[in-house]
N, C-alpha and C. Protein backbone atom coordinates (compact mmCIF):
# COMPACT_ATOMS: atom_id res chain seq x y z
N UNK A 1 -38.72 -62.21 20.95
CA UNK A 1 -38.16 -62.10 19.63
C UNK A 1 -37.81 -60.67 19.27
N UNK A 2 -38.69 -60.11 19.60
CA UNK A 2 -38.44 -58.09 19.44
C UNK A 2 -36.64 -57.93 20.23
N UNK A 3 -36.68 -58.53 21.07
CA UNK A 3 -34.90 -58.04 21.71
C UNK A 3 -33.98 -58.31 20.87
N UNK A 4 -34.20 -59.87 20.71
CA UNK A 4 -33.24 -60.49 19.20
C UNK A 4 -32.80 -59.55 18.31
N UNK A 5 -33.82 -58.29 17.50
CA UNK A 5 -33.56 -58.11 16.70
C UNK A 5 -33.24 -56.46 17.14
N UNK A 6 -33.06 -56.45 18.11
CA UNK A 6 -32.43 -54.83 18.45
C UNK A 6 -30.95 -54.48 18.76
N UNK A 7 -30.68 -53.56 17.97
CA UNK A 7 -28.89 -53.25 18.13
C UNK A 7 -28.09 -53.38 19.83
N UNK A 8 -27.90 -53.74 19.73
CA UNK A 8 -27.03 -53.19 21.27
C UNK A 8 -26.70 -51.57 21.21
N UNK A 9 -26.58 -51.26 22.38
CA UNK A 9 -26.35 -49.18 22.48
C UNK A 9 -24.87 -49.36 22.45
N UNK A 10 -24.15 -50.34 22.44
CA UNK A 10 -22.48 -49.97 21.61
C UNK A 10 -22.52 -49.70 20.25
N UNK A 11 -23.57 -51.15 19.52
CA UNK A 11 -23.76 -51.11 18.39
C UNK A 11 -24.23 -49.77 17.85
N UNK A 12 -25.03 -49.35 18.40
CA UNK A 12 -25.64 -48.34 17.85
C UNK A 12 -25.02 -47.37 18.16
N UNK A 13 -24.08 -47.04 19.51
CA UNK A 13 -23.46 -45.59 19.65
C UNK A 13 -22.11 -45.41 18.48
N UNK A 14 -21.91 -46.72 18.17
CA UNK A 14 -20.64 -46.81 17.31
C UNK A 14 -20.94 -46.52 15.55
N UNK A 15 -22.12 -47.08 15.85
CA UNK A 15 -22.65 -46.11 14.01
C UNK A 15 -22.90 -44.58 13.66
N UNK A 16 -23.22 -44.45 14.65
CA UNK A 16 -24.10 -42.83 14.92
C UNK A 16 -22.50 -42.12 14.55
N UNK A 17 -21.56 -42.65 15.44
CA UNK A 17 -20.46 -42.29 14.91
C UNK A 17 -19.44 -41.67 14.39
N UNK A 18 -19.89 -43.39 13.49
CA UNK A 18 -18.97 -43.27 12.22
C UNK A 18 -20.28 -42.52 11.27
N UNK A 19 -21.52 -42.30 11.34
CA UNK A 19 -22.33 -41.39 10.90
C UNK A 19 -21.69 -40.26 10.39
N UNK A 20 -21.48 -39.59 11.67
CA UNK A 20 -21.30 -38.21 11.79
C UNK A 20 -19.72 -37.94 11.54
N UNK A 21 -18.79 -39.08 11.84
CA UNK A 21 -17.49 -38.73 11.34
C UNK A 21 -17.08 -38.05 9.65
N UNK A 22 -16.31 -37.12 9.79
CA UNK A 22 -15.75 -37.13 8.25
C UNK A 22 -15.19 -38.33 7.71
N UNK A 23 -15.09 -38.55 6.61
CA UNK A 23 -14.92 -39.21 5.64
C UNK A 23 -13.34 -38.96 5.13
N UNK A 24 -12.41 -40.15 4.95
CA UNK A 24 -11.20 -39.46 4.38
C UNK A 24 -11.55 -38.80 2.67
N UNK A 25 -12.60 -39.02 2.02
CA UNK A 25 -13.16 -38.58 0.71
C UNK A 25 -12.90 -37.55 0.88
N UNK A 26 -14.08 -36.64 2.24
CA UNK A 26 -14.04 -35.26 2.07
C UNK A 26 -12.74 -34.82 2.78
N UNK A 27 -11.75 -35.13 3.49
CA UNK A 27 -10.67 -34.78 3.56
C UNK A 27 -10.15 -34.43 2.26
N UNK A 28 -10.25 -34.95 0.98
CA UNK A 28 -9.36 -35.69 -0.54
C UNK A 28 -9.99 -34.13 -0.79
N UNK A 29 -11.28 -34.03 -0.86
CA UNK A 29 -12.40 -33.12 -1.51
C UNK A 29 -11.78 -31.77 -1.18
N UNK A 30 -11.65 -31.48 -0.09
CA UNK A 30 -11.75 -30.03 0.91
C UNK A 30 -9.75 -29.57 0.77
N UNK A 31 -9.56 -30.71 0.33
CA UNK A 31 -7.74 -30.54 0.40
C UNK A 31 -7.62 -29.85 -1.10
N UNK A 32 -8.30 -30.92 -2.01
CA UNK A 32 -8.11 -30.80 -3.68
C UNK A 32 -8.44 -29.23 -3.92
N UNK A 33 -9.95 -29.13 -3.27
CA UNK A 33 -10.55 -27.90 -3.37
C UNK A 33 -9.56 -26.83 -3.24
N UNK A 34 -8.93 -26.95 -1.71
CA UNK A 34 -8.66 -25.52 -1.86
C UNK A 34 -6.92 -25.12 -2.42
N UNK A 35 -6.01 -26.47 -2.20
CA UNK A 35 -5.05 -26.46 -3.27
C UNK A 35 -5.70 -25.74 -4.84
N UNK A 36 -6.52 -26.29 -5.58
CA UNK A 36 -6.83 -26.01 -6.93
C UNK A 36 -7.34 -24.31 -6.64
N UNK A 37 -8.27 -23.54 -5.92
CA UNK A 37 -8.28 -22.35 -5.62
C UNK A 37 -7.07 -21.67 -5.53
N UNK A 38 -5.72 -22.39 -4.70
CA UNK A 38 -4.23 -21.90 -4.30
C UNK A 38 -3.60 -21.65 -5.76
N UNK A 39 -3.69 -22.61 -6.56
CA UNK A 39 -2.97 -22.66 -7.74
C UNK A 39 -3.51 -21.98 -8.91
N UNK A 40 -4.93 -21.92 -8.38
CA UNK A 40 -5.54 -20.88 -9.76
C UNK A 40 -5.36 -19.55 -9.54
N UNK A 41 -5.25 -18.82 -8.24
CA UNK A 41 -5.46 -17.84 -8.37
C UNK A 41 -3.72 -17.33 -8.32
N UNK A 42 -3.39 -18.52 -7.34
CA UNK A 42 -1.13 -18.28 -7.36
C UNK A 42 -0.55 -18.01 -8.72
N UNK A 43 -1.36 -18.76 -9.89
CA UNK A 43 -0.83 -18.90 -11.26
C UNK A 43 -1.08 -17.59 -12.20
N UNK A 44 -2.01 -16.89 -11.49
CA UNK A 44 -2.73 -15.64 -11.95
C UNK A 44 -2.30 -14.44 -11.64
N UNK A 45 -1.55 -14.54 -10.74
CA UNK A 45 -0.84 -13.35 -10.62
C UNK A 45 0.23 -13.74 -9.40
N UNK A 46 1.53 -13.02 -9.14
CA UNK A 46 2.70 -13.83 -8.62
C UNK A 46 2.55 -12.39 -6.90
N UNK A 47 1.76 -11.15 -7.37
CA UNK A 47 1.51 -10.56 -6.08
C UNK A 47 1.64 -10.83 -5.04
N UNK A 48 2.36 -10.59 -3.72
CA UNK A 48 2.76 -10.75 -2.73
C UNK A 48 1.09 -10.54 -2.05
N UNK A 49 0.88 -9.95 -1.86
CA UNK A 49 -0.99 -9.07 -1.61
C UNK A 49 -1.85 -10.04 -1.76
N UNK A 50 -1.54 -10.46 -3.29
CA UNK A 50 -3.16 -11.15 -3.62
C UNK A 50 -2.45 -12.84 -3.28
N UNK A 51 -1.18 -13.06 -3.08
CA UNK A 51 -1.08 -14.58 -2.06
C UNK A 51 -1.55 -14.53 -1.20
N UNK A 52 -1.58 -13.30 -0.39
CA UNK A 52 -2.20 -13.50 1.15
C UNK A 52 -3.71 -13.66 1.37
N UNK A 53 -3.95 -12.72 0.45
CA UNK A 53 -5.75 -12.70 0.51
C UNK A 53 -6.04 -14.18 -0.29
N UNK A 54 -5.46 -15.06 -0.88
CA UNK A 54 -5.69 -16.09 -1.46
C UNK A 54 -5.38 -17.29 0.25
N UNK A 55 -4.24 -17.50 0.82
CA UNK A 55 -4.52 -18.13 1.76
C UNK A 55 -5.02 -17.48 3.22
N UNK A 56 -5.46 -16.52 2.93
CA UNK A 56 -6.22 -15.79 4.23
C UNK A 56 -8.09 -16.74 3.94
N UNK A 57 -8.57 -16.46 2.54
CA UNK A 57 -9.47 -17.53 2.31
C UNK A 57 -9.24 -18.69 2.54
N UNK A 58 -8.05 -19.30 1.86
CA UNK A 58 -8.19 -20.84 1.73
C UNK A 58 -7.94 -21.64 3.34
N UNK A 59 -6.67 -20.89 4.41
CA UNK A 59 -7.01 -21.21 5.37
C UNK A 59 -8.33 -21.08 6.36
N UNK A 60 -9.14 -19.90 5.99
CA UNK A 60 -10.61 -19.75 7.02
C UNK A 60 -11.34 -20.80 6.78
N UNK A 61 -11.57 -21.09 5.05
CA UNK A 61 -11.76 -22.58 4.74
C UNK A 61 -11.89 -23.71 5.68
N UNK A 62 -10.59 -23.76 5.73
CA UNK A 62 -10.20 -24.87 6.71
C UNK A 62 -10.20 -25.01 7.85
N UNK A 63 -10.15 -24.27 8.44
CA UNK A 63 -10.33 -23.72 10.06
C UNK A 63 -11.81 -23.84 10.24
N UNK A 64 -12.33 -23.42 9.44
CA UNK A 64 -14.03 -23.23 9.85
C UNK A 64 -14.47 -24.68 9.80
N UNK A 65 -14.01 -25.97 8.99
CA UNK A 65 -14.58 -27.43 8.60
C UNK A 65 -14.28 -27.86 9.94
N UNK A 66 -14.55 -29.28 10.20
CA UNK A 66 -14.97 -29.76 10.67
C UNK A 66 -14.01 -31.07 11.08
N UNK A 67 -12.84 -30.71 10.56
CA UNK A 67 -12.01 -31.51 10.45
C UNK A 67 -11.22 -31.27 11.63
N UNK A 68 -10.31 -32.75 12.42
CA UNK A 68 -9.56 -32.47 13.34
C UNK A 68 -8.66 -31.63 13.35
N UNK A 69 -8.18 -31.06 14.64
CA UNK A 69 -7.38 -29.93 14.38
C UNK A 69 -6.14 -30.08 13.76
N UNK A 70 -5.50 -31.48 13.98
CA UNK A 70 -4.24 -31.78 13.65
C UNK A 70 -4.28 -31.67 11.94
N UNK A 71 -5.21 -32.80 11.17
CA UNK A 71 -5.48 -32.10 10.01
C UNK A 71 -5.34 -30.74 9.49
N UNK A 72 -6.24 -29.89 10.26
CA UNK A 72 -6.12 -28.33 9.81
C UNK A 72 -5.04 -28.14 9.85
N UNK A 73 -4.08 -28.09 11.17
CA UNK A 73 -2.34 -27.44 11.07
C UNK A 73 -1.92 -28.04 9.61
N UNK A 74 -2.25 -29.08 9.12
CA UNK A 74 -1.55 -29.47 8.38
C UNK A 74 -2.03 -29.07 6.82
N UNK A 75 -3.37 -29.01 6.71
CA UNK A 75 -3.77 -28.07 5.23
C UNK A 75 -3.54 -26.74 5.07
N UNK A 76 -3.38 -26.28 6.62
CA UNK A 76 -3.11 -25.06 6.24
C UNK A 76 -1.26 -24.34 5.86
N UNK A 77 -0.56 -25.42 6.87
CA UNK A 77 1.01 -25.64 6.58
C UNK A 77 1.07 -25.67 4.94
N UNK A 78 0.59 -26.80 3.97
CA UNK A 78 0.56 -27.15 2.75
C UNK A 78 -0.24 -25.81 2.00
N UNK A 79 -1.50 -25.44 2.57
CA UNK A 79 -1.25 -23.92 1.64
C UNK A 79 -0.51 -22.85 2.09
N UNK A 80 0.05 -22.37 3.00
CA UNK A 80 1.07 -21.69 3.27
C UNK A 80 2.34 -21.89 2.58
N UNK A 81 3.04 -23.11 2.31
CA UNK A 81 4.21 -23.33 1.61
C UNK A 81 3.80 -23.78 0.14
N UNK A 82 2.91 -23.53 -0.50
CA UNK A 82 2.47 -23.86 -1.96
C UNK A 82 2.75 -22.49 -2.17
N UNK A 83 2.05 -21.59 -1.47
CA UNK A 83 1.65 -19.88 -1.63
C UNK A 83 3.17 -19.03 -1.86
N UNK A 84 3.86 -19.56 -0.37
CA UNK A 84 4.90 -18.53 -0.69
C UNK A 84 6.18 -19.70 -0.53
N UNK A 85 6.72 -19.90 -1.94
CA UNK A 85 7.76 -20.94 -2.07
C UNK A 85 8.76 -20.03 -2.34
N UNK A 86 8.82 -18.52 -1.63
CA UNK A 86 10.29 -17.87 -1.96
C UNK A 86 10.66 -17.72 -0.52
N UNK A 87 10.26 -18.50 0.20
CA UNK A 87 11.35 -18.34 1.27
C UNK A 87 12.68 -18.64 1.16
N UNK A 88 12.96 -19.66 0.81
CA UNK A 88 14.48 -20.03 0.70
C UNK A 88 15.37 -19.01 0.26
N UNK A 89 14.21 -18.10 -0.76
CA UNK A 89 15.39 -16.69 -1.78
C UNK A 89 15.49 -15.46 -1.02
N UNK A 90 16.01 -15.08 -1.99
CA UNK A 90 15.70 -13.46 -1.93
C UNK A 90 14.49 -13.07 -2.14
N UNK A 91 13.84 -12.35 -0.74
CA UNK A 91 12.06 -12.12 -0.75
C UNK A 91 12.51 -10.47 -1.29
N UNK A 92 11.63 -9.85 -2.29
CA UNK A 92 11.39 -8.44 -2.57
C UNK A 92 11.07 -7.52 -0.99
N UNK A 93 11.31 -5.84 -1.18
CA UNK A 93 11.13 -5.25 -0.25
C UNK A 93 9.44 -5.47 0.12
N UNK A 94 8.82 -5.39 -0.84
CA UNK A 94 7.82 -5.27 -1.15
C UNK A 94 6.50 -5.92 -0.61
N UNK A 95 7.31 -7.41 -1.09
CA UNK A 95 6.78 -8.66 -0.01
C UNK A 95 7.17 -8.81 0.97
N UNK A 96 7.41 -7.87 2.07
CA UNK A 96 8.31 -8.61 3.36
C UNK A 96 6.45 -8.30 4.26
N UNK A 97 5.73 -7.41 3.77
CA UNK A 97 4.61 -6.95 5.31
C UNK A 97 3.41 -8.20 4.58
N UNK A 98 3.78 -8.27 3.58
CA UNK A 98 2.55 -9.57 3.24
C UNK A 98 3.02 -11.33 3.76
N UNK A 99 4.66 -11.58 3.49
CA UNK A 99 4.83 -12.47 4.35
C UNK A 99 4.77 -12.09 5.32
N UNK A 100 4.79 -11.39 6.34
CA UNK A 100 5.55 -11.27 7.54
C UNK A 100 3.64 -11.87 7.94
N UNK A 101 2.64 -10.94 7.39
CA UNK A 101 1.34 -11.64 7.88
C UNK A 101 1.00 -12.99 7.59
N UNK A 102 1.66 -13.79 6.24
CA UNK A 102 1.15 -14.92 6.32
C UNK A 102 1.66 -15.59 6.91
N UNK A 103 2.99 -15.36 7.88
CA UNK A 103 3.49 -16.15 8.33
C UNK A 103 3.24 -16.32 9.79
N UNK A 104 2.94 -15.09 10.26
CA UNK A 104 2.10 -15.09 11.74
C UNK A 104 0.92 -15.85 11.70
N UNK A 105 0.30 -15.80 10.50
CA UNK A 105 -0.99 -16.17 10.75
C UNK A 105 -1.21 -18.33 10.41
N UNK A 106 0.24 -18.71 9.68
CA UNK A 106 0.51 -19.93 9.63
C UNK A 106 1.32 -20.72 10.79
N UNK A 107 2.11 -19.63 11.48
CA UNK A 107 2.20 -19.91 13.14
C UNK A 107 0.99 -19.84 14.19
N UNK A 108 0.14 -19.23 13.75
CA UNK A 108 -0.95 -19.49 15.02
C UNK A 108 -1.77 -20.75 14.45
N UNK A 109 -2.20 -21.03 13.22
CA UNK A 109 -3.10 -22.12 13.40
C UNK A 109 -1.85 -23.59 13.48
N UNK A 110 -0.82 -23.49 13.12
CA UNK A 110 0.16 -24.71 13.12
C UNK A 110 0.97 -24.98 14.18
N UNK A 111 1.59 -23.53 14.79
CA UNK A 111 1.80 -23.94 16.27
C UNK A 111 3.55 -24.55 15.95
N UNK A 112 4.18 -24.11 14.28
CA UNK A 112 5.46 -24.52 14.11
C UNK A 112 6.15 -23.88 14.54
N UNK A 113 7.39 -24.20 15.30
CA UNK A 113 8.09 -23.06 15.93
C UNK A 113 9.55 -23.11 15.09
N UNK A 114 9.87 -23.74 14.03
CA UNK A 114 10.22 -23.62 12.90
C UNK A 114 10.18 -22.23 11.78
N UNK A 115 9.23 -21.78 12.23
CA UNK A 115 8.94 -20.15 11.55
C UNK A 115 9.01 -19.38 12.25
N UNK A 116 9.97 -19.54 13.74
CA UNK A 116 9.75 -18.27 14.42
C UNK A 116 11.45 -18.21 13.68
N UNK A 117 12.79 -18.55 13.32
CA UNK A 117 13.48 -17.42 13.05
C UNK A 117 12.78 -16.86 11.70
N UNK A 118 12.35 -17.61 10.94
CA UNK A 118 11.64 -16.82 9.90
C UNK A 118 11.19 -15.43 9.71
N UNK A 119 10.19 -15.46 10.99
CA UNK A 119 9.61 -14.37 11.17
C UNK A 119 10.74 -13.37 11.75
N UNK A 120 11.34 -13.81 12.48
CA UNK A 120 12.32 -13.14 13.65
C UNK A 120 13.27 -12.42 11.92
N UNK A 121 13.59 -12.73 10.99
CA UNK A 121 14.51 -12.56 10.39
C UNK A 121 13.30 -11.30 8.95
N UNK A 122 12.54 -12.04 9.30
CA UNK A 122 11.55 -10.61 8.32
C UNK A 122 11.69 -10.09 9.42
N UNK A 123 10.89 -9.60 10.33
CA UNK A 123 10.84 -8.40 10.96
C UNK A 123 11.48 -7.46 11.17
N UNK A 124 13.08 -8.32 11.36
CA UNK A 124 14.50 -7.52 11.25
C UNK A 124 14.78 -6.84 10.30
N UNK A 125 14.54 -7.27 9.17
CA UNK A 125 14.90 -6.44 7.87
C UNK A 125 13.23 -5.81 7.57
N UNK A 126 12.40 -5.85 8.32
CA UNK A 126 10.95 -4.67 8.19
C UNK A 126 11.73 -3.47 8.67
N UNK A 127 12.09 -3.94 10.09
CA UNK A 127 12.81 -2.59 10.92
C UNK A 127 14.01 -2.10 10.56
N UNK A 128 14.50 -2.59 9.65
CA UNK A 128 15.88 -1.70 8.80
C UNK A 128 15.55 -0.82 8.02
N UNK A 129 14.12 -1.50 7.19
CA UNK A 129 14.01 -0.66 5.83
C UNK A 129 12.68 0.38 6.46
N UNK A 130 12.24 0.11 7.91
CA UNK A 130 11.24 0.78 8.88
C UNK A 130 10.17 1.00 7.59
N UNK A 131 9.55 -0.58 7.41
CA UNK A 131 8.40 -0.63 6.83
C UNK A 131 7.36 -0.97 8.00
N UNK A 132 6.19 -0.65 8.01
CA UNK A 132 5.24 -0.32 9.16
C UNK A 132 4.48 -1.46 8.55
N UNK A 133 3.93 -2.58 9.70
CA UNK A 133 3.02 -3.48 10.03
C UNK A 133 1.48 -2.93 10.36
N UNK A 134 1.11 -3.09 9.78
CA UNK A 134 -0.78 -2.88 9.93
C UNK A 134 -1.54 -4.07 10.03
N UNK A 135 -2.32 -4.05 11.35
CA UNK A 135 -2.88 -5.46 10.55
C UNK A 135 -4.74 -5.29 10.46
């Protein structure tokens, strides 16, 4: 009677699991979170500087959880294009060495090759106006 009432080791390797799996909740949680950080601090000041240091946090955030990687490319894509929605324009001189970093740094965890003329097209006009990259 004791066997009867014991899991099978599928049964049981398949709970342990979904145990330890994330939850699409905390996906909802960890997304909301750091969007609402993006927008409080984006709304607070329009600084080229303090966007970056805003998704330089909100992506380590994400990178550091626990979440699949494909996820991450993708929260961090969505705070990258919340952050700096002047690509399409005319970017200031000003902002070209703060995009030019958030955008390297939203090509390495996303892997879009969609932002390489991007980048290719800041850098060009860094080296016209021979503004110097530090990182």
């Amino acid at each position: 009677m004791l066997i009867a009432g014991r899991r099978s080791q599928r049964e049981q390797t398949s709970t342990d699991e979904n145990a330890t799996a994330p939850s699409s909740s905390r996906y909802k949680l960890l997304a909301g979170a750091a969007l609402f950080l993006l927008y409080s601090c984006a709304s607070a000041t329009s600084d080229a500087q303090a966007r970056l240091d805003t998704f330089y946090d909100a992506s380590a955030a994400v990178v550091q959880s626990d979440f699949p990687e494909h996820r991450k490319a993708a929260m961090v894509e969505t705070i990258f294009s919340s952050l700096f929605k002047e690509l399409g324009g005319a970017i200031p001189d000003e902002d070209l060495a703060p995009l030019f970093q958030a955008t390297t740094s939203a090509l390495f965890y996303t892997v879009d090759k969609k932002k390489l003329p991007l980048l290719d097209a800041i850098f060009r006009r860094m080296a016209t106006l021979r503004i110097e990259f530090r990182l």
